[in-house]
Protein backbone atom coordinates (compact mmCIF):
# COMPACT_ATOMS: atom_id res chain seq x y z
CA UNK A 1 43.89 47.55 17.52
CA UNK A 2 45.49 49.64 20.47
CA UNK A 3 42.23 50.85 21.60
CA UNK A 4 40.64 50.52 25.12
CA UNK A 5 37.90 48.30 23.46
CA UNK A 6 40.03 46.25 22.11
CA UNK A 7 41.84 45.34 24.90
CA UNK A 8 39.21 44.68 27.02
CA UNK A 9 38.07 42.62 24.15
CA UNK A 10 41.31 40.78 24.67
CA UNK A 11 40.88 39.96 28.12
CA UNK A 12 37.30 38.86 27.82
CA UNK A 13 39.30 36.21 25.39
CA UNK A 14 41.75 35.76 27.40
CA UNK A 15 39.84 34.42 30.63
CA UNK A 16 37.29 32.62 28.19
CA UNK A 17 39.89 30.25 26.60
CA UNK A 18 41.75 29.87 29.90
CA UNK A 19 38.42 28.50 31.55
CA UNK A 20 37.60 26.22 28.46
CA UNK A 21 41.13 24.71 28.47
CA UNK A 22 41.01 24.22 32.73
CA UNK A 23 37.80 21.74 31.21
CA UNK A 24 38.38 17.95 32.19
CA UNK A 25 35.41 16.39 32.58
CA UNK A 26 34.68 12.87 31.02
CA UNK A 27 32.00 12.44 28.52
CA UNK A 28 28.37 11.76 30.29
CA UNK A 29 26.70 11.07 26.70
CA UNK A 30 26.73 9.29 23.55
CA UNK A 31 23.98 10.05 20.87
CA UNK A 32 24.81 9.14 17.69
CA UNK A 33 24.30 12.30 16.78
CA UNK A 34 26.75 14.33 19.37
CA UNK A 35 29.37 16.16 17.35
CA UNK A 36 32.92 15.62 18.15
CA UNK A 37 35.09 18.11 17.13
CA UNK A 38 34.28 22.20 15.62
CA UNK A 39 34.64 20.32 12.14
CA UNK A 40 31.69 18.45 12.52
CA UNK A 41 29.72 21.23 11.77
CA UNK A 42 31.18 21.93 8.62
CA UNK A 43 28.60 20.90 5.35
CA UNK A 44 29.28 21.25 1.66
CA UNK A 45 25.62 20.87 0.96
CA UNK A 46 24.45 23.04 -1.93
CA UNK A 47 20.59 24.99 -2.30
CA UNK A 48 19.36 26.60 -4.81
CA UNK A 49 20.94 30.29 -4.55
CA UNK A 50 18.81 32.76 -4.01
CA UNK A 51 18.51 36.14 -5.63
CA UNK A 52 21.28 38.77 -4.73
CA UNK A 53 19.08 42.18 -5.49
CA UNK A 54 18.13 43.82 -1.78
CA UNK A 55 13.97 43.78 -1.15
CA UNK A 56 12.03 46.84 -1.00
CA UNK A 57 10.23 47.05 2.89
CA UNK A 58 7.75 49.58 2.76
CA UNK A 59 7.75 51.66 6.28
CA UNK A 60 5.11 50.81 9.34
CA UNK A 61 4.17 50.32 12.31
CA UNK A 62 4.43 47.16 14.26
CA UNK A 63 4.68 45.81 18.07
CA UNK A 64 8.77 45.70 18.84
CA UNK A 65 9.64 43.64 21.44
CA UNK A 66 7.74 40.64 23.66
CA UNK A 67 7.74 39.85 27.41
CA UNK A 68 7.02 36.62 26.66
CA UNK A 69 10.44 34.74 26.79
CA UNK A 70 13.29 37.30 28.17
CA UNK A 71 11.23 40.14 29.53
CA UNK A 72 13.93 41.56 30.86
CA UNK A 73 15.93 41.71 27.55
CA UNK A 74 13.47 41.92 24.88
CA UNK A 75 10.51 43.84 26.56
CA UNK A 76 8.40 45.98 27.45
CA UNK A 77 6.58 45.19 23.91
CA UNK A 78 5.41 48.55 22.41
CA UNK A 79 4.14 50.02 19.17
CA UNK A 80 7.19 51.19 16.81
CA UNK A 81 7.03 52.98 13.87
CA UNK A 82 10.19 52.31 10.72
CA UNK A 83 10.38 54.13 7.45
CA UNK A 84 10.67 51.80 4.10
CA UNK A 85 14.10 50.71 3.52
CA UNK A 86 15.73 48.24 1.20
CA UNK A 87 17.47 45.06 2.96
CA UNK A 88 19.43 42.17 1.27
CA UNK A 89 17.19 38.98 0.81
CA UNK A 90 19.72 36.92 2.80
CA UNK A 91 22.92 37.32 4.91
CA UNK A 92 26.04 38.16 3.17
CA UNK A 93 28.16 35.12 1.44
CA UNK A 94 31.18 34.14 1.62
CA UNK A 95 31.01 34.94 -1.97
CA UNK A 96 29.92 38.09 -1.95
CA UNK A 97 32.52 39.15 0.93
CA UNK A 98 35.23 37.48 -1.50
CA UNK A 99 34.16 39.84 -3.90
CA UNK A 100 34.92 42.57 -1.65
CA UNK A 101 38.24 41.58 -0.83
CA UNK A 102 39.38 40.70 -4.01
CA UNK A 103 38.43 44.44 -5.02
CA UNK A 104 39.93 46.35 -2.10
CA UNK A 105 42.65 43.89 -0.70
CA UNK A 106 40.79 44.51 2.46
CA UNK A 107 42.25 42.32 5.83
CA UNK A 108 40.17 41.25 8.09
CA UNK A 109 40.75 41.78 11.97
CA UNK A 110 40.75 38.25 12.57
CA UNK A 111 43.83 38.15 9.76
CA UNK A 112 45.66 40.88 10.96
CA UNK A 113 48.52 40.91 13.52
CA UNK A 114 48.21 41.30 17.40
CA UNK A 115 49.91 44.18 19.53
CA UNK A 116 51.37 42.22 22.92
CA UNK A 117 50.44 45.73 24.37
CA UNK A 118 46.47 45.45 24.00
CA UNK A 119 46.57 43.22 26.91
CA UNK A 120 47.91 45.26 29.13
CA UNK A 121 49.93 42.60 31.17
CA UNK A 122 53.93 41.85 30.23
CA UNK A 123 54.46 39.82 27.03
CA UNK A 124 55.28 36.50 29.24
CA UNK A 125 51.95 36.39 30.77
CA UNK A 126 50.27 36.23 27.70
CA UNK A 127 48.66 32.86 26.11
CA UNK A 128 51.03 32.18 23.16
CA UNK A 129 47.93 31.04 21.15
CA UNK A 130 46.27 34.91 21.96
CA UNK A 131 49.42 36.44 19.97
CA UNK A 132 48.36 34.86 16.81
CA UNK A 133 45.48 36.21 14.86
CA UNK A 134 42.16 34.15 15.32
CA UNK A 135 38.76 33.98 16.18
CA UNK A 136 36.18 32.24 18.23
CA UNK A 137 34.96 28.91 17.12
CA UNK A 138 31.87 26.82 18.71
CA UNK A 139 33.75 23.90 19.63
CA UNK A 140 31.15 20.69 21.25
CA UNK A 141 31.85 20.06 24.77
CA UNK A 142 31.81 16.25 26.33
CA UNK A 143 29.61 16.48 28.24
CA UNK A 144 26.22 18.71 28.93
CA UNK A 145 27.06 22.10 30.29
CA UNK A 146 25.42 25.56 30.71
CA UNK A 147 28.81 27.57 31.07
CA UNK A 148 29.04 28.99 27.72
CA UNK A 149 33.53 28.95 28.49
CA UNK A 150 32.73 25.38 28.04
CA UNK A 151 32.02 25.20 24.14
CA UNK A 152 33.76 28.55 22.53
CA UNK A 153 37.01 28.32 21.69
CA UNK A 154 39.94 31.26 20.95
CA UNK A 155 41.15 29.09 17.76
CA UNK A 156 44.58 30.92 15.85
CA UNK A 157 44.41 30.91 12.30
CA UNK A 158 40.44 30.79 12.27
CA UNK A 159 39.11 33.62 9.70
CA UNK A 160 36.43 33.97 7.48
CA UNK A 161 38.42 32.12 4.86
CA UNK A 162 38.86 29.22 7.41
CA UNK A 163 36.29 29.03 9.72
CA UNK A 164 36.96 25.98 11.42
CA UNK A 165 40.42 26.77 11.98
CA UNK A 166 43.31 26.73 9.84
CA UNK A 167 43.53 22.46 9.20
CA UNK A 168 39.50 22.56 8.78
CA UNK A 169 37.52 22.97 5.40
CA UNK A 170 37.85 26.08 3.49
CA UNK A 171 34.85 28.39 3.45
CA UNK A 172 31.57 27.30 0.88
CA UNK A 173 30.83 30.33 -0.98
CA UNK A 174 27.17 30.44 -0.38
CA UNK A 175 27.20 30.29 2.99
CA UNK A 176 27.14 33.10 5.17
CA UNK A 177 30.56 35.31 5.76
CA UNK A 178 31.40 34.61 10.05
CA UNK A 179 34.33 35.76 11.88
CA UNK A 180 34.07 39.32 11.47
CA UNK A 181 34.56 41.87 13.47
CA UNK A 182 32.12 45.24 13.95
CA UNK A 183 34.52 47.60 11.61
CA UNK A 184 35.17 44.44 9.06
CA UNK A 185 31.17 44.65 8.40
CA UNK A 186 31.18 48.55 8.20
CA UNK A 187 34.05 48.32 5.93
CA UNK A 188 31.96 45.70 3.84
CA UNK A 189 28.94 48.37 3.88
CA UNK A 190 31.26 51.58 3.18
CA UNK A 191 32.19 49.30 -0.08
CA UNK A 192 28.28 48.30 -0.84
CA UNK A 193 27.04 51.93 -0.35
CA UNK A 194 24.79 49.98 2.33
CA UNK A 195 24.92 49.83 6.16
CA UNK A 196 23.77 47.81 8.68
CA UNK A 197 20.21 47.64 9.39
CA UNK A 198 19.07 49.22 13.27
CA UNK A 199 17.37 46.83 15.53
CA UNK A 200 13.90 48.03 14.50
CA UNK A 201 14.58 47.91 10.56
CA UNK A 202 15.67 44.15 11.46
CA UNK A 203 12.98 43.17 13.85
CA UNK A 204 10.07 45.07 11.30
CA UNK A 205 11.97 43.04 7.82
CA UNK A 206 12.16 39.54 10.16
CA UNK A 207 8.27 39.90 11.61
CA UNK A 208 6.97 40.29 8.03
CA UNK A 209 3.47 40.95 9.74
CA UNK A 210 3.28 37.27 11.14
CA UNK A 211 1.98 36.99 14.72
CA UNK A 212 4.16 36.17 17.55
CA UNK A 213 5.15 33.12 18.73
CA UNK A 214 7.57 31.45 21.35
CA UNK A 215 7.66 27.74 19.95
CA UNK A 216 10.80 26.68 18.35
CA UNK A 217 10.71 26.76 14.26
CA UNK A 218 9.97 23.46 12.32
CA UNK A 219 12.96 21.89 11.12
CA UNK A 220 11.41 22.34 7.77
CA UNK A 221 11.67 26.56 8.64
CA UNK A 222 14.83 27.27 9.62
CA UNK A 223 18.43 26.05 11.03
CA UNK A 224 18.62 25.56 14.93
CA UNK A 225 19.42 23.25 17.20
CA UNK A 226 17.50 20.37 17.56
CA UNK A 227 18.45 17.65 20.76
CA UNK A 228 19.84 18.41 23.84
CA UNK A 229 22.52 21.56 23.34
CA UNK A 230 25.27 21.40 23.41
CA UNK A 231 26.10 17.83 23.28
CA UNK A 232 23.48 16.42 21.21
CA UNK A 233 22.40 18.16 17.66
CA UNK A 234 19.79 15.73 15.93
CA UNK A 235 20.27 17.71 12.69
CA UNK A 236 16.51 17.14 11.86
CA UNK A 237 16.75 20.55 9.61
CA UNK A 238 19.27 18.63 7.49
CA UNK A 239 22.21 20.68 8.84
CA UNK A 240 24.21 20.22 12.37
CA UNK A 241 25.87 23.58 11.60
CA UNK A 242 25.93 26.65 9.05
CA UNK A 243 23.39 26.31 6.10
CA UNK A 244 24.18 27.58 2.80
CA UNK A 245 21.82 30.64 2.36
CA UNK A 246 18.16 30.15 0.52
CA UNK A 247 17.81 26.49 2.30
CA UNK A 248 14.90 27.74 4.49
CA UNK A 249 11.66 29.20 2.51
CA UNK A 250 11.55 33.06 2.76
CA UNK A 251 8.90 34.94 5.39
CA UNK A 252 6.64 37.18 3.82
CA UNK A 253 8.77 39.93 2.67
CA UNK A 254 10.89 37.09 0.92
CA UNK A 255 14.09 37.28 3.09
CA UNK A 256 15.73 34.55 4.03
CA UNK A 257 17.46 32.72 7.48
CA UNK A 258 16.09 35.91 9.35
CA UNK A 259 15.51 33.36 12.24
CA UNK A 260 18.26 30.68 12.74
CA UNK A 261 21.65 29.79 10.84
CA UNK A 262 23.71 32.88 11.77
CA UNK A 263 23.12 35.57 14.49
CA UNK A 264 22.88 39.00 12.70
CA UNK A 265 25.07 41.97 13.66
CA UNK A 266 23.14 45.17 13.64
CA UNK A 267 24.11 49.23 14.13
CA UNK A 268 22.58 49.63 17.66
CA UNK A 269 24.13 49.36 21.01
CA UNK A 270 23.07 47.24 23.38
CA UNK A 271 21.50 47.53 27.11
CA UNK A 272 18.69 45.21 28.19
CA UNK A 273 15.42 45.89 27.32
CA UNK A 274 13.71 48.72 24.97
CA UNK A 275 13.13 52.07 25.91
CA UNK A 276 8.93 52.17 26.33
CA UNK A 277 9.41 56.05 25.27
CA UNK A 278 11.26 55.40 21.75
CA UNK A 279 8.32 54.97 19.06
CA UNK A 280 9.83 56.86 15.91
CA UNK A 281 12.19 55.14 13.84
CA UNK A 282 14.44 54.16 17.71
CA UNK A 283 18.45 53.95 17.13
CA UNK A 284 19.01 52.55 20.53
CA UNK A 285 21.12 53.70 23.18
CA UNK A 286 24.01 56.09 23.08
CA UNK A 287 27.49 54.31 23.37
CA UNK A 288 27.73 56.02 26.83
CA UNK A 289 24.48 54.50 27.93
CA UNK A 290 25.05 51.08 26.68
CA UNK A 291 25.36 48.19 29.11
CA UNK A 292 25.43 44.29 29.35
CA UNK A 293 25.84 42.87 32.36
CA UNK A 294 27.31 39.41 30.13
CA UNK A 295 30.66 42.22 29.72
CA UNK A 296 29.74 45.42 32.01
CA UNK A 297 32.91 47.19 30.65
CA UNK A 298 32.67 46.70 27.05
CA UNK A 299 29.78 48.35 24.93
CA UNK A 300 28.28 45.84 22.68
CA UNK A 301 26.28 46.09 19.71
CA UNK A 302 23.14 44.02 19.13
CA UNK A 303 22.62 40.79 17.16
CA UNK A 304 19.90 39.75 16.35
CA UNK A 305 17.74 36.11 15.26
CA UNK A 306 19.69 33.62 16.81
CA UNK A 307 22.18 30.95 15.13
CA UNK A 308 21.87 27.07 14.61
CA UNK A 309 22.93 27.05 17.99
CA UNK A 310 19.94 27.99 19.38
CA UNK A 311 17.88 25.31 21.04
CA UNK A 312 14.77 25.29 23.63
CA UNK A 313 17.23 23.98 26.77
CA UNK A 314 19.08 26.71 26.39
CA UNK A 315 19.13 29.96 23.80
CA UNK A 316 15.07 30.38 23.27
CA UNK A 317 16.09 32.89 20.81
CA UNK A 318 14.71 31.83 17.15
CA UNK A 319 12.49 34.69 17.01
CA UNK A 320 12.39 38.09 16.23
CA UNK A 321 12.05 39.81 18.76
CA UNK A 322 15.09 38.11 19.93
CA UNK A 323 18.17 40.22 20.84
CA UNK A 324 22.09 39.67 22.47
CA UNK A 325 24.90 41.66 23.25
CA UNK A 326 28.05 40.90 21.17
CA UNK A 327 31.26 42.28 21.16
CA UNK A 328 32.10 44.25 18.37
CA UNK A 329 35.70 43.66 18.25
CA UNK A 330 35.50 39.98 17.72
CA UNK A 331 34.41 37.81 15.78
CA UNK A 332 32.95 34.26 15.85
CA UNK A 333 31.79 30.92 13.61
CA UNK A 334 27.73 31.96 14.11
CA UNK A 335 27.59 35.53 13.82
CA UNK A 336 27.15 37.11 10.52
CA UNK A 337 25.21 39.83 8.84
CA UNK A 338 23.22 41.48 5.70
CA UNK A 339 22.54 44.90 4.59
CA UNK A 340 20.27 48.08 4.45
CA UNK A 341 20.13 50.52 2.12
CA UNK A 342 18.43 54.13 1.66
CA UNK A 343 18.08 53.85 -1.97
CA UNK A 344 17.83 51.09 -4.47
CA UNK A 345 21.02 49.93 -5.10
CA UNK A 346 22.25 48.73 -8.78
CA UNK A 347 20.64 45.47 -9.90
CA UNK A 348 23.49 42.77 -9.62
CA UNK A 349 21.27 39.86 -10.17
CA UNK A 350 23.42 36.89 -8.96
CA UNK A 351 26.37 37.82 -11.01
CA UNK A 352 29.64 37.65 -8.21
CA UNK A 353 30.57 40.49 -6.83
């Protein structure tokens, strides 16, 4: 945790939960169905589960990208070619991560301690709460806001084991694994003989052939946001905050929650827009060339199919084409992942890991 990265990481914290605790305004709503605290997001709904064993995606060629929403982020659209791969059917559990841990004894970064000298600054001009370990949490604002400070929180004690923090629920097994950082998922695919999918592998798996579209998903389709983000979630989908996975019916390819419920890390860096030369099989930018102008000193990976968070005021991003930076060395309560593989791994049916 002594790395460069990391400590910029730090500081990006840092000044985020300092401008969400400077917050005073007074609350300039009251739907019945505005959340109140991070814990109102919590559910202990149940689905059926649905099967474990990754899906074959035979390679092709489809049109990566779209100018239609964020030209300058997802665009120029272009013609992009992927070879078959195998990719799980839906994004990894808390159950299946358990499995993991319980096998390898495996800590977290979110669990692990903090080194006073990632920050750079003397020990006494450090946040107390930034010298435990933690992780960011969506936490409802009280009033409507576009200043995304406003609504994430730096909460110690909050892990994938507690996601809400450490006096909210414990995690439901079959929901999907948040909290993690960038090397927590590699260690996770190291274990699986997997790794995680590129940006074109994901975007090929989540289009499933369907035709483009810019509309927000039925409630019926998949878990966003729907009402007035972020101070009014209507739930219509059933859920105001992570859905266990198989709730949503399958695309095409039968993979689940590729749009909605949790953002999806994947192996690529990040810089806005695609590269309108890089046809074959593209790996994105080098880490030297990545860039986000949301954290122009840190090189972030990209995630991909938005979160439940997602809502047409604000994060248009319940598509597949759709694409963020995010910081590898942190994690938060919507960002999760799922798997690739280069050969058919062994059938595990739904047995637990």
């Amino acid at each position: 945790m002594g790395s460069t990265l990391t400590r910029r990481m730090a500081l990006v914290v840092a000044a985020a939960a300092t401008l969400t605790a400077c917050s005073g305004a007074t609350n300039a709503t009251d739907q019945p169905h505005s959340p109140q605290n991070a814990t109102d997001f919590a559910t202990s709904a149940h689905c059926p589960r649905p099967p474990d064993n990754p899906v074959k995606v035979a390679g092709g060629s489809f049109i990566m990208g779209s100018d239609a929403v964020y030209p300058a982020q997802e665009g120029p659209p272009r013609e992009t070619s992927v070879p078959g791969f195998w990719i799980d059917p839906h994004e990894v559990s808390n159950r299946q991560f358990a499995g993991f841990v319980k096998a390898t004894n495996y800590v977290t970064v979110a669990e692990g301690s903090v080194d006073p000298a990632i920050f750079g600054v003397p020990p006494e001009h450090i946040p107390p709460a930034l010298l435990q370990p933690g992780s960011a949490v969506f936490s409802p604002p009280d009033r409507p806001s576009h200043n995304y400070s406003d609504w994430w929180t730096y909460v110690p004690g909050a892990n994938w084991k507690k996601p809400y923090g450490p006096q909210g629920p414990d995690a439901q097994p079959d929901q999907p694994v948040v909290h993690l950082a960038f090397d927590d998922m590699q260690a996770y695919a190291a274990w699986k003989n997997g790794r995680l999918p590129t940006e074109a592998e994901w975007e090929f798996a989540a289009s499933a052939g369907a035709e483009k579209y810019t509309e927000q998903p039925a409630p019926a389709r998949a878990n966003t946001w729907q009402g007035l983000f972020p101070v009014n979630n209507q739930a219509s989908d059933g859920f105001k905050g992570i859905a266990p996975v198989g709730c949503f019916e399958p695309n095409a390819y039968g993979l689940y929650d590729m749009i909605g419920n949790v953002w999806e890390m994947t192996a690529d860096f990040y810089r806005p827009g695609h590269d309108p030369k890089d046809h074959e099989d593209p790996r994105g930018p080098t880490e030297n060339a990545a860039y986000d102008p949301m954290s122009p000193n840190l090189p972030n990976r990209v995630m991909k199919g938005g979160s439940y968070l997602c809502a047409p005021n604000y994060c248009q991003r319940y598509r597949p084409e759709s694409r963020h930076g995010r910081d590898p060395g942190l994690g938060a309560s919507n960002v999760g992942f799922r798997l690739v593989y280069d050969k058919p791994p062994p059938d595990r049916g739904n047995r637990p890991e």
